[in-house]
Protein backbone atom coordinates (compact mmCIF):
# COMPACT_ATOMS: atom_id res chain seq x y z
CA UNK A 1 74.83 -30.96 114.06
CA UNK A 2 78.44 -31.94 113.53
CA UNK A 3 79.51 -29.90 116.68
CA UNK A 4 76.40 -32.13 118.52
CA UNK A 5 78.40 -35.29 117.11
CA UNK A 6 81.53 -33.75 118.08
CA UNK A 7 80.33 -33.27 121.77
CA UNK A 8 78.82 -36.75 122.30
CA UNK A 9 82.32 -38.42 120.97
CA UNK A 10 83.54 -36.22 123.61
CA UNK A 11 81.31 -37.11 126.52
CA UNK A 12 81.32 -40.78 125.71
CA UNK A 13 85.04 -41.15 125.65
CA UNK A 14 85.41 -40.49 121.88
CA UNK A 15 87.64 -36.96 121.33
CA UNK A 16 90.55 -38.87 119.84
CA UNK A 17 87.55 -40.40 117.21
CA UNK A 18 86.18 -37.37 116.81
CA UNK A 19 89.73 -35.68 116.22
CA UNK A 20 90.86 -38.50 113.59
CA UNK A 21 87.37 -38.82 111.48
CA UNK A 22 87.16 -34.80 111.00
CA UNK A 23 90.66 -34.38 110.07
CA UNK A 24 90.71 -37.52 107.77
CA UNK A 25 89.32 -37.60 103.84
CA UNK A 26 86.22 -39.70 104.45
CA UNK A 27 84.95 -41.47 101.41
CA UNK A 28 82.50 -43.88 100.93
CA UNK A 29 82.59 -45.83 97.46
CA UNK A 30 78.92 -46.43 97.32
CA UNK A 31 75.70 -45.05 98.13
CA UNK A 32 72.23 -45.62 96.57
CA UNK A 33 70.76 -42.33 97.32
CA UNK A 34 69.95 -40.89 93.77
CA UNK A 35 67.78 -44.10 93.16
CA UNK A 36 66.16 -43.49 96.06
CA UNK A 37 65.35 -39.93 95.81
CA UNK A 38 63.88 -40.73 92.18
CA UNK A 39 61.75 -43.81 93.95
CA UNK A 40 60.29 -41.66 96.54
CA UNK A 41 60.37 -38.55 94.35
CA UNK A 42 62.61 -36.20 96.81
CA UNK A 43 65.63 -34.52 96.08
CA UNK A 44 68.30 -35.13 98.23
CA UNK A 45 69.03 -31.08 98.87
CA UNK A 46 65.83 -31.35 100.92
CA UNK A 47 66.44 -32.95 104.99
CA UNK A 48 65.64 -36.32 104.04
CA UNK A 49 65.89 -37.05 108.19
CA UNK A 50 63.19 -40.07 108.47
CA UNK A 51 62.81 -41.10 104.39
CA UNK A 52 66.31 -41.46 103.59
CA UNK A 53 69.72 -42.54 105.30
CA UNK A 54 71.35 -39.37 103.47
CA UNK A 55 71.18 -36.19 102.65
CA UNK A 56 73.69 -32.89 101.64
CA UNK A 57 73.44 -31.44 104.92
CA UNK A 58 73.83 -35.04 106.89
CA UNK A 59 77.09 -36.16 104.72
CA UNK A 60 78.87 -33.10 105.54
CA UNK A 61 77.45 -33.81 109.24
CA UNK A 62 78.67 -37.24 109.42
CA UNK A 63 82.36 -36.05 107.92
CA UNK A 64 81.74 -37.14 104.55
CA UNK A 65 84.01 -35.59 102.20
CA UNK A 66 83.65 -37.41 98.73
CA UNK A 67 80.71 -40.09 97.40
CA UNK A 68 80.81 -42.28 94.86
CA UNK A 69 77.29 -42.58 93.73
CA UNK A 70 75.50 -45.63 92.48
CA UNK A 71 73.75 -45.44 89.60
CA UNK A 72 72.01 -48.50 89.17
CA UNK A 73 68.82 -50.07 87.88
CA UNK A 74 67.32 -53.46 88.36
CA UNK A 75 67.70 -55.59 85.20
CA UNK A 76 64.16 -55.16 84.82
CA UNK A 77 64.64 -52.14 83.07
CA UNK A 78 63.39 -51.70 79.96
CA UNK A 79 65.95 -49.05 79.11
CA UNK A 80 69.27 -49.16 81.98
CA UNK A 81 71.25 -46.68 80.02
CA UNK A 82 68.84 -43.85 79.72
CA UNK A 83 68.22 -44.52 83.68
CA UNK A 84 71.67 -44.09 83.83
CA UNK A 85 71.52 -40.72 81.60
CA UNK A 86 68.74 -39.64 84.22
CA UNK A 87 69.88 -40.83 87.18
CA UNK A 88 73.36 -38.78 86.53
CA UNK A 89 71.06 -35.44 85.21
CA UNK A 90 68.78 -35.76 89.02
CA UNK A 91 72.48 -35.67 90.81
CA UNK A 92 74.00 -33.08 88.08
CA UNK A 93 70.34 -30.93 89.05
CA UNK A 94 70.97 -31.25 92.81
CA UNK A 95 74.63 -30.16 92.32
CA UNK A 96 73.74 -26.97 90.28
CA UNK A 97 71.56 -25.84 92.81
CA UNK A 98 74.31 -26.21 95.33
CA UNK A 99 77.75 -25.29 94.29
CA UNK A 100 78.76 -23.50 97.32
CA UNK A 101 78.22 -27.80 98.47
CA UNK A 102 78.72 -30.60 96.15
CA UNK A 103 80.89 -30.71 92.74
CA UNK A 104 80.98 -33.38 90.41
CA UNK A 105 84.89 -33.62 90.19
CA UNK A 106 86.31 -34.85 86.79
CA UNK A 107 89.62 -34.49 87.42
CA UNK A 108 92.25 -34.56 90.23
CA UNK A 109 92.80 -30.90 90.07
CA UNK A 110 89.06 -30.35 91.05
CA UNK A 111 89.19 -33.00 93.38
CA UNK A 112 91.69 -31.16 95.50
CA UNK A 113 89.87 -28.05 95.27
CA UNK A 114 86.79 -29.04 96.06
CA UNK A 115 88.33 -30.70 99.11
CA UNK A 116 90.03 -27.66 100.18
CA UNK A 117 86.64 -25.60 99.55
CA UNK A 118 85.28 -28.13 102.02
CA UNK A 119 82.79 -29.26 98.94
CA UNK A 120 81.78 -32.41 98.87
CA UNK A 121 83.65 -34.37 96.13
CA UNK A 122 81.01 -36.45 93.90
CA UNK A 123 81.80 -38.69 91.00
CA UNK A 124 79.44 -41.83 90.26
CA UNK A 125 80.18 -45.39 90.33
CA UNK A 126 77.92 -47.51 87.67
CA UNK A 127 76.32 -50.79 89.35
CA UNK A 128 76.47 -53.09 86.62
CA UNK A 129 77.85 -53.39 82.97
CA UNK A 130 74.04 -54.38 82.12
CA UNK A 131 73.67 -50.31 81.74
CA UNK A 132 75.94 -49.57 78.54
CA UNK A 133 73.21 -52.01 76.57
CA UNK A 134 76.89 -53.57 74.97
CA UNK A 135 78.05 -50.52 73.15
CA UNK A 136 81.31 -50.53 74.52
CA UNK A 137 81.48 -46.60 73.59
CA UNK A 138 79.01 -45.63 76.33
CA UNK A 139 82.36 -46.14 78.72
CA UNK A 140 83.46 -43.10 77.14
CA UNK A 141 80.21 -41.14 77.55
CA UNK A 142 80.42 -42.57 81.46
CA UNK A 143 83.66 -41.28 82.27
CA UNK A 144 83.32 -37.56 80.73
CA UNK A 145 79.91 -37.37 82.74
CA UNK A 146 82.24 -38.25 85.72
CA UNK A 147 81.91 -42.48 86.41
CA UNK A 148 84.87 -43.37 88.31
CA UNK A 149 83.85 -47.16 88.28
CA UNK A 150 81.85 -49.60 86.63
CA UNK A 151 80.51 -52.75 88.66
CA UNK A 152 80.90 -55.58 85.88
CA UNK A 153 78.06 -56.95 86.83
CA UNK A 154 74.64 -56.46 89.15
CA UNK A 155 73.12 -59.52 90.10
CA UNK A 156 71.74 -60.47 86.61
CA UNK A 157 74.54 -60.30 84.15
CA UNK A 158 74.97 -58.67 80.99
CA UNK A 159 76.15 -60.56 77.54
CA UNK A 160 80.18 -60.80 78.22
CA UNK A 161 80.11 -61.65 81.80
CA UNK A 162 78.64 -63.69 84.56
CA UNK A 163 77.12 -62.47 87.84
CA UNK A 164 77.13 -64.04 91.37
CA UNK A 165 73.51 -64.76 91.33
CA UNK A 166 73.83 -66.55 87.65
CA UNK A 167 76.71 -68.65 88.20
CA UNK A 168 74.68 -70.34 90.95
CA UNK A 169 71.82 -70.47 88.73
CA UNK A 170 71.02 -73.86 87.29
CA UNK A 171 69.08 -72.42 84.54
CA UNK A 172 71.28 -69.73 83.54
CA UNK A 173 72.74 -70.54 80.28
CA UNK A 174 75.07 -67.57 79.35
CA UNK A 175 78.61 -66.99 79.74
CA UNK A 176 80.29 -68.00 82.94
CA UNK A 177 83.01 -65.42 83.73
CA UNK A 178 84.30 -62.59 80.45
CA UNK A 179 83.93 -63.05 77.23
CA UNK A 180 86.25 -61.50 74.65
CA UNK A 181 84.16 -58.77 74.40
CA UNK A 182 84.05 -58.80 78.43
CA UNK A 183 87.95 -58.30 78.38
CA UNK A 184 87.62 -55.45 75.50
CA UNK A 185 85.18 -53.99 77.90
CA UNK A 186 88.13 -54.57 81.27
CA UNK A 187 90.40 -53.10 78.69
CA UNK A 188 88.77 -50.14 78.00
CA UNK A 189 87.75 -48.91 81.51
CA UNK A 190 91.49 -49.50 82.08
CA UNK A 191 92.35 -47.28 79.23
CA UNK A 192 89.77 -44.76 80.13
CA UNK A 193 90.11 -44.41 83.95
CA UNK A 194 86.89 -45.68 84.85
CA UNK A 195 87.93 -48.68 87.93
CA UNK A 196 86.95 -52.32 87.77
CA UNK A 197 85.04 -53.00 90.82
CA UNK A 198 84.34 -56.94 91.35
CA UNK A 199 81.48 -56.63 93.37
CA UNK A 200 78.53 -58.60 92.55
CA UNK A 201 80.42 -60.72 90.30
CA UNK A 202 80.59 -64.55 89.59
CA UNK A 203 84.09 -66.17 90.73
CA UNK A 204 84.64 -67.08 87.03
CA UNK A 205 84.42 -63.06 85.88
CA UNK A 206 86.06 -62.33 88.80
CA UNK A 207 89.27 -64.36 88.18
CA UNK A 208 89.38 -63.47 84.51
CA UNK A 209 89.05 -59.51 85.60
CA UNK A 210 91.62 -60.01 87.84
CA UNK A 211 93.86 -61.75 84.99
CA UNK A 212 92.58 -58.64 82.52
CA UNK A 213 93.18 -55.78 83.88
CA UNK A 214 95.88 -53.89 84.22
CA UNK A 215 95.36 -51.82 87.00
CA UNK A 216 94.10 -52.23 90.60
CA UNK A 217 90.80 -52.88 91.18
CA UNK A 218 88.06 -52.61 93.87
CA UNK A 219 84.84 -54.27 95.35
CA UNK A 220 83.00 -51.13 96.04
CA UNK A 221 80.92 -52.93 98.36
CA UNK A 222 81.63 -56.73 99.53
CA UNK A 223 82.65 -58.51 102.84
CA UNK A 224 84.17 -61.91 103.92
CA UNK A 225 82.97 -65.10 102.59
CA UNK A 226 84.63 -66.82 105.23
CA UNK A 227 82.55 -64.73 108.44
CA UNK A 228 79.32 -64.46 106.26
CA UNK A 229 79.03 -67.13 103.71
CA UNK A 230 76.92 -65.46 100.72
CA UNK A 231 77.70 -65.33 97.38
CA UNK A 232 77.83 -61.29 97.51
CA UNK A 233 81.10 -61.68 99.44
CA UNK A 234 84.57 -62.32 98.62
CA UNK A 235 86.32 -65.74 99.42
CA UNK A 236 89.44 -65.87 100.96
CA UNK A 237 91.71 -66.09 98.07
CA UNK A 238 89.78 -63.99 96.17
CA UNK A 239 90.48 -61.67 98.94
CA UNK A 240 94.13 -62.31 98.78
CA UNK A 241 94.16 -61.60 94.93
CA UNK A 242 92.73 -58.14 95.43
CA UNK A 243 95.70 -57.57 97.76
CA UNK A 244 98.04 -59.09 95.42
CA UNK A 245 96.30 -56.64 92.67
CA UNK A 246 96.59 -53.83 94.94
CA UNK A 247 93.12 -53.15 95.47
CA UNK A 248 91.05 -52.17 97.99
CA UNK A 249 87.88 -54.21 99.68
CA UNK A 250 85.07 -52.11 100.59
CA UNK A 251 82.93 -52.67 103.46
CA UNK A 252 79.35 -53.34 102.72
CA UNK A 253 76.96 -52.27 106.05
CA UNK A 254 74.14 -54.90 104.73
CA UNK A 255 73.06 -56.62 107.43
CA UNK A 256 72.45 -60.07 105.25
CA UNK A 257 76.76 -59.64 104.05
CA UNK A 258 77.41 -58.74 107.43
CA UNK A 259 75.74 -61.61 109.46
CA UNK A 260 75.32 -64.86 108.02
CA UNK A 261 71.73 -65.28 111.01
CA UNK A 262 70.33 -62.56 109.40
CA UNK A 263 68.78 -63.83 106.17
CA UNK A 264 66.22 -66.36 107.81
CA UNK A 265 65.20 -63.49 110.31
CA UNK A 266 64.56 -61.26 107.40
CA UNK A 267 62.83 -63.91 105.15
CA UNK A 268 60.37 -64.43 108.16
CA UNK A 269 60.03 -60.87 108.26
CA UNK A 270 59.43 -60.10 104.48
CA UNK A 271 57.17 -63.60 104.45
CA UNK A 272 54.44 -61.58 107.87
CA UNK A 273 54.47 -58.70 105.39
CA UNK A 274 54.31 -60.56 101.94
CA UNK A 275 50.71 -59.16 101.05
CA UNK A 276 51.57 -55.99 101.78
CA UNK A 277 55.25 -56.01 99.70
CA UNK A 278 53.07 -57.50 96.69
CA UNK A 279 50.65 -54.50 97.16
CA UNK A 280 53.83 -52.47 96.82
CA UNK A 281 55.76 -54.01 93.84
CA UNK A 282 52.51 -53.97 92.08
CA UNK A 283 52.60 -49.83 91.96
CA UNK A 284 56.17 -50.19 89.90
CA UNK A 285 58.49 -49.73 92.39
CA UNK A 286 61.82 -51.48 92.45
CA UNK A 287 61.67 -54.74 94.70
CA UNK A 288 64.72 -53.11 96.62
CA UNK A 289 62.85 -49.60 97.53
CA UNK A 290 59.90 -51.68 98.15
CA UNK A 291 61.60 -53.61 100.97
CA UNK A 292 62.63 -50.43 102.60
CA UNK A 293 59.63 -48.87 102.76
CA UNK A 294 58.19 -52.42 105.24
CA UNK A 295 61.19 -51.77 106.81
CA UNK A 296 60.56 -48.32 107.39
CA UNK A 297 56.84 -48.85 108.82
CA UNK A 298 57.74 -52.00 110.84
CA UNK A 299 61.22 -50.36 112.41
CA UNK A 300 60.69 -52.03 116.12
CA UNK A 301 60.38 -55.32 114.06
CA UNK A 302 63.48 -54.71 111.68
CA UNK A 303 65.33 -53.17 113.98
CA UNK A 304 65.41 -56.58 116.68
CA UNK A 305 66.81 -58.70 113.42
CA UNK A 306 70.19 -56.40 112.62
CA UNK A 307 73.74 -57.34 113.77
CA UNK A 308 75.84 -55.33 116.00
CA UNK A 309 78.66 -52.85 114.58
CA UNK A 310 80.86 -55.70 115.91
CA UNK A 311 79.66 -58.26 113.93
CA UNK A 312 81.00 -55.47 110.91
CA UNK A 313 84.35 -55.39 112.74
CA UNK A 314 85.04 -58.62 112.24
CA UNK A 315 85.06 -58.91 107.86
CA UNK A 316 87.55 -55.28 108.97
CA UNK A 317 89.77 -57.34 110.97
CA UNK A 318 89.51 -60.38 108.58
CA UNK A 319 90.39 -58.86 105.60
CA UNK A 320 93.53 -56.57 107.58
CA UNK A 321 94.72 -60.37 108.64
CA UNK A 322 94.81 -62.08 105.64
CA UNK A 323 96.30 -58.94 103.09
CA UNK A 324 96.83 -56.14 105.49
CA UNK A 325 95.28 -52.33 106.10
CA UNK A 326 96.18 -50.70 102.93
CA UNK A 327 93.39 -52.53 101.41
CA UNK A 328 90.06 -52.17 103.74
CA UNK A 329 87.49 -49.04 102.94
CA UNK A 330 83.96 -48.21 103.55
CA UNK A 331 81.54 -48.83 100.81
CA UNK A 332 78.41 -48.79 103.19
CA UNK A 333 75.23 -48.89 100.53
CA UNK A 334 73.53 -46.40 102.54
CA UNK A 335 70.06 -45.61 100.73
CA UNK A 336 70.31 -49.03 98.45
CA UNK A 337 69.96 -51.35 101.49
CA UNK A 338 67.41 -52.04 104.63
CA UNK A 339 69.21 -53.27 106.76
CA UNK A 340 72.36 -52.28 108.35
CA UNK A 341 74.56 -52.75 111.63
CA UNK A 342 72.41 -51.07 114.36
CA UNK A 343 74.48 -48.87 115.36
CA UNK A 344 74.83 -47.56 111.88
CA UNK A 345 71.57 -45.84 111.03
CA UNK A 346 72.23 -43.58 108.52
CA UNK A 347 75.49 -41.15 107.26
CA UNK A 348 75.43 -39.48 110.85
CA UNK A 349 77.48 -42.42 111.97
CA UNK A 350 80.35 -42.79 110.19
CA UNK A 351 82.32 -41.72 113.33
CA UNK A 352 80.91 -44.42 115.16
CA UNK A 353 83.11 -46.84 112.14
CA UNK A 354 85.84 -44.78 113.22
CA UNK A 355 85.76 -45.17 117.13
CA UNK A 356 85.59 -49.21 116.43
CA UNK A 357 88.81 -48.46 114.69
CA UNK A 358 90.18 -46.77 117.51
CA UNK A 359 88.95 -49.41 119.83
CA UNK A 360 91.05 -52.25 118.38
CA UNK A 361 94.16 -50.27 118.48
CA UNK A 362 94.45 -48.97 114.99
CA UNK A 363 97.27 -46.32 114.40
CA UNK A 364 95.87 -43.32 113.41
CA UNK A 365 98.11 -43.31 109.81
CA UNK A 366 96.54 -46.34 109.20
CA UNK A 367 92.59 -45.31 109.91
CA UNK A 368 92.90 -42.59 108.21
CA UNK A 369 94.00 -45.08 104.83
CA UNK A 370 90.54 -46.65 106.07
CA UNK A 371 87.98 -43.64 105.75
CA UNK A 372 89.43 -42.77 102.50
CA UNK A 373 93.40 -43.07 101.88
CA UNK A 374 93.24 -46.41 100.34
CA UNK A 375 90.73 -45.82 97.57
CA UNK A 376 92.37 -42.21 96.70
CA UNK A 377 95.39 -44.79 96.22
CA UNK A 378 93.91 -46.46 93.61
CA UNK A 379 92.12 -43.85 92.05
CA UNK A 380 95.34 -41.88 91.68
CA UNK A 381 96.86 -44.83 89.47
CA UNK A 382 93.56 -45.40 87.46
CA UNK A 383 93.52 -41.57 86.95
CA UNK A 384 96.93 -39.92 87.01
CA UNK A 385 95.30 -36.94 85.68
């Protein structure tokens, strides 16, 4: 299949793509797929072609060379850290069954080695500080199972720090932005290795983890406030203080960050189908997976309500205007989201990012900081080691 993706680059004008995606280090920061393969009890070893947007073989087909993968719950969750104890043993299960394929890298020693094997590299990102239950010593238990980041906060928000949906929230009466314990928290990830990422956060946590820390962060998956106006996405000067920080934005492929028409579409959408997605949440499945599955059945339907690849481009190109190229990466939420781009159906497309690259003149140096250079930046100076 990669030679097939190889050949149609070709035909349609896309060698020089095809050239620069292969040859570069492709990650993507984060991907939903292990909560996925739990929801619809698969295991992402299998071809997942038609229930999932990834797979093993399809990463390796769409030039994937290392994932950061979610591991998230809902806040819903009785119990987020031992889902994030199993949700890290389903991706550990997948990866001893496939060595020759995957390795959970915990250093950058294996990193390198598994990129030379051509392995992919995996480490896991958790999506929100809800998931230590405030024991601040689960960070440690995190990083030497191989977390590379910690998203502060999901959309509900943990004791010591405030999330974008709760700052918003007239009801909500906890903190707004860290709390001492929030910065011991910022402190220790620092100390540890494990990377802020600002995504999903209030503005209040996100300027005082931006005062905090002490080394560069990321938003593992956000776009532009100022070309989608949602609180998921980053404003412009919040985008200029990740530059300042020396971090690295990562683009989210969610239709509703990407285009700011989409929402209403979608709401009419979810509203036609609202006995059925009741039906659904009342088995126990997460409201997320649930929404996937309608837009799984009802693809012609879903399908005439996503934006165009272009519509993507332009959070790329506003970010590289306002704090330049060393700090733009892909974080697409593949598997986590229902919605994306339309030209970006599942991990077979990454090249297709990579010819709109191309197309507005990008020097090759600089994509390939893009697909992967820019976060391998950061990681190197949260993890010398």
């Amino acid at each position: 299949m990669k030679y097939l993706v190889a050949l149609f680059l070709l035909i349609t004008g896309g060698a020089n793509a095809q050239d620069i995606h292969y040859k570069s280090i492709v990650v993507d920061t984060h991907n939903d797929c292990i909560t996925a393969c739990i929801e619809k009890k698969v295991s992402l070893d299998q071809d997942l072609t038609g229930i999932n947007h990834s797979d093993l073989k399809r990463f390796k087909e769409g030039g994937l060379d290392y994932q950061l993968f979610s591991v998230w719950c809902d806040g819903e969750k009785a119990k987020p850290y031992a889902w994030a104890m199993r949700s890290m043993d389903t991706l550990e299960a997948v990866a001893n069954r496939n060595p020759d394929k995957i390795v959970i890298a915990k250093s950058w020693k294996q990193i390198q080695k598994a990129l030379r094997q051509n392995k992919i590299v995996a480490q896991y990102g958790v999506e929100g500080g809800h998931m230590i239950e405030d024991n601040i010593d689960r960070l440690d238990t995190f990083y030497n199972r191989g977390v590379r980041y910690m998203t502060l906060t999901w959309n509900n928000s943990p004791t010591w720090a405030s999330s974008h949906a709760d700052e918003k929230n007239p009801s909500y009466t906890g903190p707004r932005g860290l709390t001492s314990f929030g910065k011991e928290i910022v402190a220790r990830m620092n100390k540890l290795g494990i990377i802020v990422d600002i995504s999903h956060v209030g503005e209040a946590t996100f300027w005082d983890a931006i005062k905090t820390t002490t080394k560069p962060v990321i938003a593992s998956h956000s776009n532009a406030y100022s070309i989608c106006p949602v609180t998921r996405n980053l404003k412009d000067d919040q985008i200029l203080a990740v530059g300042k920080n020396g971090g690295v934005i990562h683009l989210n492929f969610y239709s509703a960050f990407v285009d700011s028409t989409f929402s209403v579409k979608d709401a009419a959408f979810r509203n036609k189908h609202k006995a059925e997605l009741d039906s659904l949440l009342n088995t126990g499945i997460q409201r997320e997976y649930a929404q996937s599955w309608l837009a799984e059945k009802y693809a012609e339907e879903s399908e005439a309500n996503k934006p165009s690849l272009e519509q993507l481009m332009k959070h790329f190109d506003h970010i590289v205007k306002l704090i330049g190229i060393d700090h733009v990466g892909i974080g697409s939420d593949f598997d986590g989201i229902d919605s994306a781009p339309k030209e970006l159906k599942t991990v077979l497309d990454y090249p297709k990012f990579t010819q709109a690259l191309i197309a507005r003149g990008y020097a090759d140096k600089d994509i390939t900081k893009v697909l992967g250079g820019n976060f391998l930046r950061v990681y190197r100076i949260n993890n010398p080691q």
